[in-house]
Protein backbone atom coordinates (compact mmCIF):
# COMPACT_ATOMS: atom_id res chain seq x y z
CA UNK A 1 1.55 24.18 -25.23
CA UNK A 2 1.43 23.53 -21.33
CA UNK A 3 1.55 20.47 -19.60
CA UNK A 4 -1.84 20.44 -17.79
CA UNK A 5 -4.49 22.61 -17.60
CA UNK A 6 -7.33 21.80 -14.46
CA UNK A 7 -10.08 24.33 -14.85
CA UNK A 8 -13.49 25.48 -12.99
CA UNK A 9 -12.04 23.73 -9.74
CA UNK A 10 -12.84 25.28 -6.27
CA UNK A 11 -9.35 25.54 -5.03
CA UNK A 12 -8.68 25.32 -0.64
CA UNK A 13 -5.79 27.62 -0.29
CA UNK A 14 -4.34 29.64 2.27
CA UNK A 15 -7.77 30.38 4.30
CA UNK A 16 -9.91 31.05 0.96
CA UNK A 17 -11.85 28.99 -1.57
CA UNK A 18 -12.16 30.22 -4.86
CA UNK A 19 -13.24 28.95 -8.27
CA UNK A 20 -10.13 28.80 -10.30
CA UNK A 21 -7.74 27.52 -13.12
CA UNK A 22 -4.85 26.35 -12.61
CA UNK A 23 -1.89 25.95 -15.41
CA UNK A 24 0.51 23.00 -14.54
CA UNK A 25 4.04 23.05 -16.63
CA UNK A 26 7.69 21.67 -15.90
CA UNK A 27 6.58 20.23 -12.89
CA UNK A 28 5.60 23.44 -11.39
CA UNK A 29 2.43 25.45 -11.35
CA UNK A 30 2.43 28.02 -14.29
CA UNK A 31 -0.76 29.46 -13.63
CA UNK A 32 -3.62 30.44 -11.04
CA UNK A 33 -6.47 32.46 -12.47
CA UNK A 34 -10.18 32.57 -12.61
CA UNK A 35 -10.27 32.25 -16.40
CA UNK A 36 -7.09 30.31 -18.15
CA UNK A 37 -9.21 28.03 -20.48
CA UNK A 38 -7.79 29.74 -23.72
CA UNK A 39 -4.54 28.39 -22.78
CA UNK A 40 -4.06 25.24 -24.56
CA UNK A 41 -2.39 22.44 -22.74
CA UNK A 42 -1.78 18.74 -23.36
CA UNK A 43 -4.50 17.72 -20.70
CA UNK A 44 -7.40 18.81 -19.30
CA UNK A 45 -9.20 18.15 -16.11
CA UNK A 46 -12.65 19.59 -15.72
CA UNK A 47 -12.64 19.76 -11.77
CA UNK A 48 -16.09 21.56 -11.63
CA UNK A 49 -18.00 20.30 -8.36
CA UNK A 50 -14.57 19.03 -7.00
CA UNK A 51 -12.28 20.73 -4.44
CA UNK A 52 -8.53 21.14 -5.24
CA UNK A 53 -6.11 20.93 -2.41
CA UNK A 54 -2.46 21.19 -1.87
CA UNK A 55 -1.12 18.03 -1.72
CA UNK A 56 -0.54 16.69 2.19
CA UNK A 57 2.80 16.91 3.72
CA UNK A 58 2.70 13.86 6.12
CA UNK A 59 5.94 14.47 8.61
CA UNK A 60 5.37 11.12 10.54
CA UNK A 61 5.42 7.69 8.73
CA UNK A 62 7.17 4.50 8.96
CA UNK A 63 7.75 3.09 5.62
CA UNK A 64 9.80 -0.30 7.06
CA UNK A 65 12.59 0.19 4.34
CA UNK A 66 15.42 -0.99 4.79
CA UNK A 67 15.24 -4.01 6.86
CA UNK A 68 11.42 -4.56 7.78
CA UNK A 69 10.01 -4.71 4.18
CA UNK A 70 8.11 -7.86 5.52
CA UNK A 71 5.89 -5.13 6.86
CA UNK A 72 6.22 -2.74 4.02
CA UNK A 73 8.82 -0.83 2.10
CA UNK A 74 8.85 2.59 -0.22
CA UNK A 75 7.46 1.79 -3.12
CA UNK A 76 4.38 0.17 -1.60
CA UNK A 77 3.84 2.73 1.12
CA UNK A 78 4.70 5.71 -1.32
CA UNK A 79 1.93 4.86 -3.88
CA UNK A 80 -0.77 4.14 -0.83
CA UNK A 81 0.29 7.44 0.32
CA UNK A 82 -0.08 9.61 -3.43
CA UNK A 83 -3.57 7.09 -3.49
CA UNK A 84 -4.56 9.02 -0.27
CA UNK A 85 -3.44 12.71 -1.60
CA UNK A 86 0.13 12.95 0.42
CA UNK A 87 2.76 14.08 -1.83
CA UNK A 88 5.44 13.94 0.52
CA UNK A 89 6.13 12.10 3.58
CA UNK A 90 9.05 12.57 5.93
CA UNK A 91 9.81 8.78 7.37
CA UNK A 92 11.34 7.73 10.51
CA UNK A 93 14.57 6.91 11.58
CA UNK A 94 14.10 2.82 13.40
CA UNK A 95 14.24 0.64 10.20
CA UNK A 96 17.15 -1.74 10.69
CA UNK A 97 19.72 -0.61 9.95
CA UNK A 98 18.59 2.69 12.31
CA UNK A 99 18.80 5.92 10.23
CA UNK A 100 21.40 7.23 13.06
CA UNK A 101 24.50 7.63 10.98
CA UNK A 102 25.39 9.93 7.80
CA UNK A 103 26.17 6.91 5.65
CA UNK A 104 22.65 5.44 6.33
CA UNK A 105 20.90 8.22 5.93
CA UNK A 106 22.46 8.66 2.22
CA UNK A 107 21.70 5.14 1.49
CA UNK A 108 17.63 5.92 2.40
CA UNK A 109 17.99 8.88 0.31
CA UNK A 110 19.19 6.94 -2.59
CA UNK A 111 16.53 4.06 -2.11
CA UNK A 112 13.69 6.67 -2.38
CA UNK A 113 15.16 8.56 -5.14
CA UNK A 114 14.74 5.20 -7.15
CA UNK A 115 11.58 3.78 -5.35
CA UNK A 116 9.25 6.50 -4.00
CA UNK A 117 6.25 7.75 -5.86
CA UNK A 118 5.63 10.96 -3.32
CA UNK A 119 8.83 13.47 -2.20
CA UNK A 120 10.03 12.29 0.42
CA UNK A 121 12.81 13.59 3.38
CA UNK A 122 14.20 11.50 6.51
CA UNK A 123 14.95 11.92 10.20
CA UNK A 124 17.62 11.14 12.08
CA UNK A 125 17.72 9.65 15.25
CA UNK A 126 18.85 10.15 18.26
CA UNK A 127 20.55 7.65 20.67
CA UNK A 128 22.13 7.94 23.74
CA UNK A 129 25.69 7.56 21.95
CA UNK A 130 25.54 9.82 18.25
CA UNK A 131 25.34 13.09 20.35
CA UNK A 132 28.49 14.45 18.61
CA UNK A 133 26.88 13.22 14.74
CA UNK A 134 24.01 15.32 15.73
CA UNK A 135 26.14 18.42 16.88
CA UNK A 136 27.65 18.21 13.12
CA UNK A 137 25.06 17.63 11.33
CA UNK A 138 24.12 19.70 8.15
CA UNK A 139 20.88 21.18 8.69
CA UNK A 140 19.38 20.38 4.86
CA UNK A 141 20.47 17.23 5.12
CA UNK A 142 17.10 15.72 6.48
CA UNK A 143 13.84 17.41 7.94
CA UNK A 144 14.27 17.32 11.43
CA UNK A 145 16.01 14.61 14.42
CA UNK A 146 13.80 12.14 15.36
CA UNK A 147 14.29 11.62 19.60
CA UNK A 148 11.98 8.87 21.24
CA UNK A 149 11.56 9.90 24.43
CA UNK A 150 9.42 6.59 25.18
CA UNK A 151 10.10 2.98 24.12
CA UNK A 152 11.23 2.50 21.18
CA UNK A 153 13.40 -0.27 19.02
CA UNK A 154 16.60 -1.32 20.13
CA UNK A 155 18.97 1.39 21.56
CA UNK A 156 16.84 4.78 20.39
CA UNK A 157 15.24 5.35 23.24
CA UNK A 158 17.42 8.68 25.01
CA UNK A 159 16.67 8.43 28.26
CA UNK A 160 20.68 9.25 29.81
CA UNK A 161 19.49 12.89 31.49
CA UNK A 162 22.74 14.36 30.95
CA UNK A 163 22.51 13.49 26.81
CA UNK A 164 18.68 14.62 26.35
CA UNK A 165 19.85 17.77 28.06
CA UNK A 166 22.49 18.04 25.80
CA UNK A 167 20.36 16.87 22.60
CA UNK A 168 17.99 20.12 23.42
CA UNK A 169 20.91 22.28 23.82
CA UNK A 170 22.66 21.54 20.88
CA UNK A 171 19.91 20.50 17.94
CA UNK A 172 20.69 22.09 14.59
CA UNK A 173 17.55 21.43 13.58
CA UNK A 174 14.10 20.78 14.72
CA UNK A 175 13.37 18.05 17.16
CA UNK A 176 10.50 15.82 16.82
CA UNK A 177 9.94 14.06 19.78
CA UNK A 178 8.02 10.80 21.07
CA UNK A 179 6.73 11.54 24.44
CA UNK A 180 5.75 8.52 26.75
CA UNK A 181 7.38 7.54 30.32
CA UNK A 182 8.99 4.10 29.71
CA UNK A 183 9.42 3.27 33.12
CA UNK A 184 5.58 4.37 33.75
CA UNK A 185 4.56 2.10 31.36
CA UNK A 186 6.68 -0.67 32.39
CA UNK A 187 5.00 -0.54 35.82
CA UNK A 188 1.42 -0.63 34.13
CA UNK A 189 2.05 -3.77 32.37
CA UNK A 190 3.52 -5.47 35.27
CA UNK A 191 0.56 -4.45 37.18
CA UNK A 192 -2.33 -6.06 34.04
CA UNK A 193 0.05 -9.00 33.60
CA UNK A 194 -0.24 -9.97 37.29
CA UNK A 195 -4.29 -9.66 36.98
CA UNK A 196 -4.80 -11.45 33.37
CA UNK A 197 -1.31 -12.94 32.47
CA UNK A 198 -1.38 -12.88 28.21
CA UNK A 199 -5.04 -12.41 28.25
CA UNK A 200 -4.73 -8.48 28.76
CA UNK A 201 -7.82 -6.98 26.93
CA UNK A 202 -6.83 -4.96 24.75
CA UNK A 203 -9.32 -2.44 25.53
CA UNK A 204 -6.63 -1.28 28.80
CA UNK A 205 -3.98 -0.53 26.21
CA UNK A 206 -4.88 3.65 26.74
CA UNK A 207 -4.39 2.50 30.91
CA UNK A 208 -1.10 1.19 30.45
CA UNK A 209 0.45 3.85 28.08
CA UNK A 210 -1.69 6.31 30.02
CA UNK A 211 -2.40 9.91 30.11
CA UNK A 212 -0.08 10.20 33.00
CA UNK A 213 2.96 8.65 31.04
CA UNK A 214 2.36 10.86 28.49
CA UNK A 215 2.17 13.90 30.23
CA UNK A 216 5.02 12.96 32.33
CA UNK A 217 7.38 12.89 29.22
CA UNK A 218 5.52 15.38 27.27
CA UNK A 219 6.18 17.93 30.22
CA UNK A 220 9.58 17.32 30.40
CA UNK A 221 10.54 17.69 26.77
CA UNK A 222 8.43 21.32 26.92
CA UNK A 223 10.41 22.43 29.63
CA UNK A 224 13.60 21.39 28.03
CA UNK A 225 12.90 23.21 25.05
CA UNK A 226 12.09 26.36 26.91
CA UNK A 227 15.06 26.04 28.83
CA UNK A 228 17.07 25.81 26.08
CA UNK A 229 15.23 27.35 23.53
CA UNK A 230 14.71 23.97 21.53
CA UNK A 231 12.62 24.30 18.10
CA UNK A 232 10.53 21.15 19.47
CA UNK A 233 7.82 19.51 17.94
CA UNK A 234 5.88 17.00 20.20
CA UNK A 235 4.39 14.49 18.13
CA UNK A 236 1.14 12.60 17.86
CA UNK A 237 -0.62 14.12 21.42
CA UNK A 238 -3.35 11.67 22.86
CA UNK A 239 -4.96 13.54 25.57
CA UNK A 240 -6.20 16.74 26.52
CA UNK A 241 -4.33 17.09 29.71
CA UNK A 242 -1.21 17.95 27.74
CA UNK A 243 -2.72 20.50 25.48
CA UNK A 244 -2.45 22.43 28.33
CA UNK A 245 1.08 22.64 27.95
CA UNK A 246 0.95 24.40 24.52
CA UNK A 247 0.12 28.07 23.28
CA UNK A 248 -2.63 29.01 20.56
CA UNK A 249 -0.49 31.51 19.11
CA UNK A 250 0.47 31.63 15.38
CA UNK A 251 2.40 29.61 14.06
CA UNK A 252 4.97 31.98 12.67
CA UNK A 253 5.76 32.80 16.60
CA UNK A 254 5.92 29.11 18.08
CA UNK A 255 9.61 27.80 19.14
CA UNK A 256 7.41 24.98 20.33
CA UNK A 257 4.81 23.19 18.49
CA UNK A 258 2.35 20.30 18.78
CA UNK A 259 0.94 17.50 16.24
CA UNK A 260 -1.67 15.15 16.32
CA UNK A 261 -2.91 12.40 14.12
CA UNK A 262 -5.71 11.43 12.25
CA UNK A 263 -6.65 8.40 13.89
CA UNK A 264 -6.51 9.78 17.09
CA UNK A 265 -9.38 12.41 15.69
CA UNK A 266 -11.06 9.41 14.24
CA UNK A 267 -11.13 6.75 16.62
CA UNK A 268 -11.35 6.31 20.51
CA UNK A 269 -11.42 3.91 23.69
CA UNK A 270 -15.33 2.64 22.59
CA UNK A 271 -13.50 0.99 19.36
CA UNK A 272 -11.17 -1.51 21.16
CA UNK A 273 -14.48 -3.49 21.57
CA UNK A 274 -14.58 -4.31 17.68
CA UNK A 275 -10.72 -3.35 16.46
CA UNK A 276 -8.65 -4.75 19.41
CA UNK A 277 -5.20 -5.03 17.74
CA UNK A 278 -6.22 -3.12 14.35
CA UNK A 279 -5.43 0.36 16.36
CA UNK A 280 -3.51 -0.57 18.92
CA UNK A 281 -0.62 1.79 18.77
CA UNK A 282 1.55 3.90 20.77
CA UNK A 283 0.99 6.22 22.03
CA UNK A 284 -2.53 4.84 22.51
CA UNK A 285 -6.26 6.45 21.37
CA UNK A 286 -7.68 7.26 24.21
CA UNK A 287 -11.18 8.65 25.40
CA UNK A 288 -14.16 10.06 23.58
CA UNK A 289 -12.82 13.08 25.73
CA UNK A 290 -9.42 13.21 24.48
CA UNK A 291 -10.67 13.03 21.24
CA UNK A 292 -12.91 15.76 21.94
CA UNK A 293 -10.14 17.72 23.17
CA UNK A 294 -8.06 17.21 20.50
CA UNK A 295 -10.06 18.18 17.75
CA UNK A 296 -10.56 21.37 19.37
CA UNK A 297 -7.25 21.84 19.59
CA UNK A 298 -7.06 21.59 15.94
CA UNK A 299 -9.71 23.91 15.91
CA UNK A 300 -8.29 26.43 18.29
CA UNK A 301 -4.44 26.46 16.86
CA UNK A 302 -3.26 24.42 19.94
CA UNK A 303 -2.12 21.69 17.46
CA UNK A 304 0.11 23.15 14.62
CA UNK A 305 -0.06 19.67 12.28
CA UNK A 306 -1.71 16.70 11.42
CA UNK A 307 -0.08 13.62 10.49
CA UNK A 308 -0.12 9.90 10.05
CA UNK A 309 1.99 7.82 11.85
CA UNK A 310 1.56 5.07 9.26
CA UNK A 311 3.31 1.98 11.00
CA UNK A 312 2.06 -1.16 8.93
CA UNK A 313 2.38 -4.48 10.41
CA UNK A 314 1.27 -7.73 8.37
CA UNK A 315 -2.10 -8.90 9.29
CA UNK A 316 -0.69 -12.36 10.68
CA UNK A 317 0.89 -9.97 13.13
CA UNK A 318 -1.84 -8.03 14.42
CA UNK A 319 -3.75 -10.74 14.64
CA UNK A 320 -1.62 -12.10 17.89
CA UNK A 321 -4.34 -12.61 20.60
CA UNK A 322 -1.69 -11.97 23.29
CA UNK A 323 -1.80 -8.02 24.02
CA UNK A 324 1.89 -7.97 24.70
CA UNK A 325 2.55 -9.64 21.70
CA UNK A 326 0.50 -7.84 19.09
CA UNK A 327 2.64 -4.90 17.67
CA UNK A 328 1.58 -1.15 17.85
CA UNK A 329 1.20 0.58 14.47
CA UNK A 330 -1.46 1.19 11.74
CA UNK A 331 -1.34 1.96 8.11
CA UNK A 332 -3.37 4.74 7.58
CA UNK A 333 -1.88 7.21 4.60
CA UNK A 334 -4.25 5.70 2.21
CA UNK A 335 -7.22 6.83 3.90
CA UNK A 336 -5.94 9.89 5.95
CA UNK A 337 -7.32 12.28 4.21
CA UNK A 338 -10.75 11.01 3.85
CA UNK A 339 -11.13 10.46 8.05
CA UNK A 340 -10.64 13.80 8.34
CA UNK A 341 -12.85 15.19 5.51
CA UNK A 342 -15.27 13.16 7.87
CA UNK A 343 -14.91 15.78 10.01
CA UNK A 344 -15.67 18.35 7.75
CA UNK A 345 -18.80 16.78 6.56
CA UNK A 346 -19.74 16.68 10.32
CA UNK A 347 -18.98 20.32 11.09
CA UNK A 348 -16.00 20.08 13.14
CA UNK A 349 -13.12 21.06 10.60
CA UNK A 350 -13.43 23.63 7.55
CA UNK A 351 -12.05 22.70 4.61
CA UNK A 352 -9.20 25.39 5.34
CA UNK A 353 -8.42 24.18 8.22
CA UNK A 354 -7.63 20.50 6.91
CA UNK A 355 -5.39 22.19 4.39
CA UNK A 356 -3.22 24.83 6.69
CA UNK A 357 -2.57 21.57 9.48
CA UNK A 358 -1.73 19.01 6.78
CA UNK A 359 0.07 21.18 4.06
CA UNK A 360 0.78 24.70 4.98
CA UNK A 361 1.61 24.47 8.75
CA UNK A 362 4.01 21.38 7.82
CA UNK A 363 5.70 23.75 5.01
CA UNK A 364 6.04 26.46 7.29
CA UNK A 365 7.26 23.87 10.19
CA UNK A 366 9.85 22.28 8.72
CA UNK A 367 10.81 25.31 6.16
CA UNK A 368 10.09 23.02 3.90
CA UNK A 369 11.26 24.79 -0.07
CA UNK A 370 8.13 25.36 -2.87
CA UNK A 371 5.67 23.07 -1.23
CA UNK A 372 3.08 23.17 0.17
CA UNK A 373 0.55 26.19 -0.88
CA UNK A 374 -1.13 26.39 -4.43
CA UNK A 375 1.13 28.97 -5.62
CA UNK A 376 2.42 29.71 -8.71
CA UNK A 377 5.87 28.57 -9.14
CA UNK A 378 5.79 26.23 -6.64
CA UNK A 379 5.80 22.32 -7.45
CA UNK A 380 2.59 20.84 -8.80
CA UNK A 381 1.87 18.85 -6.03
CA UNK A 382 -1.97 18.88 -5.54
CA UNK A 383 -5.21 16.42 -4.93
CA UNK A 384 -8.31 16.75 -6.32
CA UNK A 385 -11.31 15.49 -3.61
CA UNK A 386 -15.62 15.03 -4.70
CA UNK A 387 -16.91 15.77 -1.60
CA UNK A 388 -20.20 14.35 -3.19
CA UNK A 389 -19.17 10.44 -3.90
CA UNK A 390 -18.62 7.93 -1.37
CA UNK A 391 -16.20 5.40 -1.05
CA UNK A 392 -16.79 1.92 1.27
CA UNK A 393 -12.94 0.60 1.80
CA UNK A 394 -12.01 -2.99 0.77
CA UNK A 395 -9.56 -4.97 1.30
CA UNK A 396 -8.51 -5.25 -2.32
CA UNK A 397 -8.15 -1.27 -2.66
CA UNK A 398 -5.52 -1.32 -0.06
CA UNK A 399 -1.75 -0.43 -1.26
CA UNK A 400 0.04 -0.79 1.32
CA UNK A 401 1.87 -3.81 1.31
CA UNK A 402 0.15 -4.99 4.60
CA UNK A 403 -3.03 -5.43 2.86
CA UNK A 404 -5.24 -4.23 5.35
CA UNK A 405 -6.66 -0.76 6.88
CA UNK A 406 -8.29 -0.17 9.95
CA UNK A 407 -11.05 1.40 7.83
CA UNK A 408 -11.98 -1.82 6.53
CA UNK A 409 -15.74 -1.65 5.76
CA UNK A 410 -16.21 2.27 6.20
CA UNK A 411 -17.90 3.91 4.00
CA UNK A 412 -16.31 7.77 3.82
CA UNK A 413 -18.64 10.52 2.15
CA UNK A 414 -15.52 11.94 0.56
CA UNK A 415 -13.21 10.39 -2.44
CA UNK A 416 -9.72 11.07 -3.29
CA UNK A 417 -10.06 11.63 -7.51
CA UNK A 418 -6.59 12.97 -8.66
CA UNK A 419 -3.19 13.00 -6.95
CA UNK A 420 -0.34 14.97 -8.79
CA UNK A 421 3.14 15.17 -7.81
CA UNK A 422 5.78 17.20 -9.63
CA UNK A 423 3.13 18.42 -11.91
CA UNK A 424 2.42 14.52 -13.24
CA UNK A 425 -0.91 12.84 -12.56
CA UNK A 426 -0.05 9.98 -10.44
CA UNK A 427 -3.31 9.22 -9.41
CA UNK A 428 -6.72 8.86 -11.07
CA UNK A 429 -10.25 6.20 -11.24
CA UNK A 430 -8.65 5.01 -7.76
CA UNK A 431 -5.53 3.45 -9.67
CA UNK A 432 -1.88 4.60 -9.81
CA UNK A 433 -1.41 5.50 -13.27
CA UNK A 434 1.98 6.39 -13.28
CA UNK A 435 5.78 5.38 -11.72
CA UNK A 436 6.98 8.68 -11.96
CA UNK A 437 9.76 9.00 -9.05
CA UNK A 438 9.31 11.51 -6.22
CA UNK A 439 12.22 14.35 -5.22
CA UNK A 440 14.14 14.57 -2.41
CA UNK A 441 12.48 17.55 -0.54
CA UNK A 442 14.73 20.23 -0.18
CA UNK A 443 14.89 22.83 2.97
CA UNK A 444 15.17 26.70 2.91
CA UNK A 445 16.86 27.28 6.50
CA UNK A 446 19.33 29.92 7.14
């Protein structure tokens, strides 16, 4: 007898929906076919009417763990994110202590092996003095190095010349970057401080961090790549000047690629007005423009993935009337998923295309091992949507440990139903229902 059988659901895969059963045993899936119901299992879904999805690959959060767990930590972030249909999530190197030695990154490894409900893999980062680490490092040992080219906590923001030139040359791996001109940005303040002192609105936070600083640092890391032949991957773009520095070629023949996240799609400047410090966030969400821009990009195969950037922050925090003093970050992997099946229902992405920039094009990315794609013998991890039931966010669904969600109040036309990972329903009636752990995702690079 099998584990799990889900039948009659319309499964998103690869560039084609089809009606389909699918056979879920040892963790992995056993079976895709268009009739399987004879096969007896120890539980059944009946998925007709709902759309079955690889589960998301998320390769930008900030789960706080270790040393800002005030904010949040694994265990809450990890079940917001399985709650939201991400299976695995690839976290960020400045937690305190910074993820920028061997020894630390083991000891994150071991506190998700025994704390995470979703997979789960880890940068780490670059600083102006760990050069040599990073010319040693083994390449399975994490999904990618983490370089904020921008400002960033304490001493991870690269900005010695000589050592970024050095970082591209010598990489192992690929390199994620954060693209903003610190000094740019600096100057920008300076100049909003003089004219409102703390009282900046916080409707000029996409001035200050502004298209030019972007594209300043997001033009230099492209050309470093090309001049060294860098596998880069420019993280969370805000505006549609910089798309111009990226190709619409496949995937499969991109040394350089380009990400964007879901509240960037979602939201723009007109939302300051009633969010103010709920999405303020660097690099900032800009224009109704950009935003145009960038979901075309999606569209067109300028931007390779979609991700989160969950950074939660405690409400006491964010609610800091003083722009300076208000942090930037959002937790958003709850609720992900449902912005951008917003964006379906409005006719801007296909259901395909959600899947191939949040699941397959992360896979493929990162060379990330059996995840990914609805394919049999790969790892169960999958999330079952209804397209046809809405869902109004409140504050007591929320599970991050935060407790709050800029999509407070917002009614999405879509609902996340089921969430398996490793083959075990984690998720289901919009409660965890189990505290199965997560694995540490493993890499297939040569």
């Amino acid at each position: 007898m099998k584990e799990l059988l889900i039948s009659n659901a319309q499964v998103v895969n690869e560039g084609k929906i089809e009606t389909l059963d699918v056979v879920v045993d040892n963790g992995r899936i056993d079976q895709i076919g268009a009739d399987l119901q004879h096969i007896a299992a120890k539980q059944h879904i009946d998925a007709s009417g709902k759309y079955l999805l690889p589960g998301l690959i998320d390769d930008q959060v900030h789960f706080r763990e270790p040393g800002l767990t005030h904010k949040g930590d694994i265990a809450h972030e990890s079940a917001a994110a399985v709650a939201g249909g991400i299976t695995s999530f690839m976290e960020m190197p400045n937690c305190n202590p910074q993820t920028t030695n061997y020894q630390v990154l083991e000891d994150k490894y071991k506190l998700a092996a025994s704390r995470s409900l979703a997979n789960f893999s880890f940068y780490f980062g670059a600083t102006n003095d760990n050069l040599e680490l990073i010319k040693g490092l083994d390449p399975e040992s994490c999904c990618g190095i983490k370089v904020f080219m921008g400002a960033s906590t304490g001493n991870m923001l690269v900005d010695d010349p000589k050592i970024l030139e050095q970082l591209f040359d010598h990489a192992p791996i690929l390199l994620a970057a954060h693209c903003e001109d610190t000094p740019m940005i600096s100057e920008n303040e300076l100049v909003y401080q003089q004219r409102y002192g703390d009282e900046i609105p916080f409707k000029f936070h996409p001035l200050i961090r502004s298209e030019e600083a972007c594209y300043k640092s997001s033009s230099m890391a492209v050309e470093l790549a090309k001049r060294f032949g860098t596998k880069l991957h420019v993280l969370h773009l805000t505006t549609a000047k910089e798309l111009a520095l990226f190709d619409d070629k496949p995937l499969a023949d991109k040394q350089i690629t380009a990400e964007a996240c879901s509240h960037h799609l979602f939201f723009n400047e007109a939302d300051y007005a009633e969010k103010g410090a709920l999405i303020k966030c660097n690099p900032a969400i800009k224009t109704k423009a950009d935003q145009a821009a960038l979901q075309q990009a999606v569209v067109d195969g300028i931007i390779d993935v979609i991700a989160t950037d969950h950074a939660p922050h405690t409400w006491e925090e964010k609610q800091n009337p003083h722009y300076m003093k208000a942090p930037s970050g959002l937790p958003l992997v709850q609720h992900s998923l449902q912005s951008l099946l917003e964006h379906f229902h409005n006719g801007i992405f296909s259901l395909e295309l959600i899947v191939e920039k949040t699941s397959h094009a992360v896979a493929q990315r990162y060379q990330v091992k059996e995840r990914g794609y609805i394919r049999e013998g790969y790892w169960a991890d999958m999330v079952l949507v209804d397209l046809n039931t809405p869902q109004t966010i409140k504050r007591e669904s929320i599970l991050s440990k935060c407790g709050w969600s800029p999509f407070d109040g917002y009614t999405f036309r879509s609902t996340i139903d089921s969430t398996l990972v490793n083959g075990k329903l984690m998720y289901q009636n919009r409660k965890i229902v189990s505290d199965q752990k997560g694995q540490r995702l493993l890499f297939e690079r040569s």
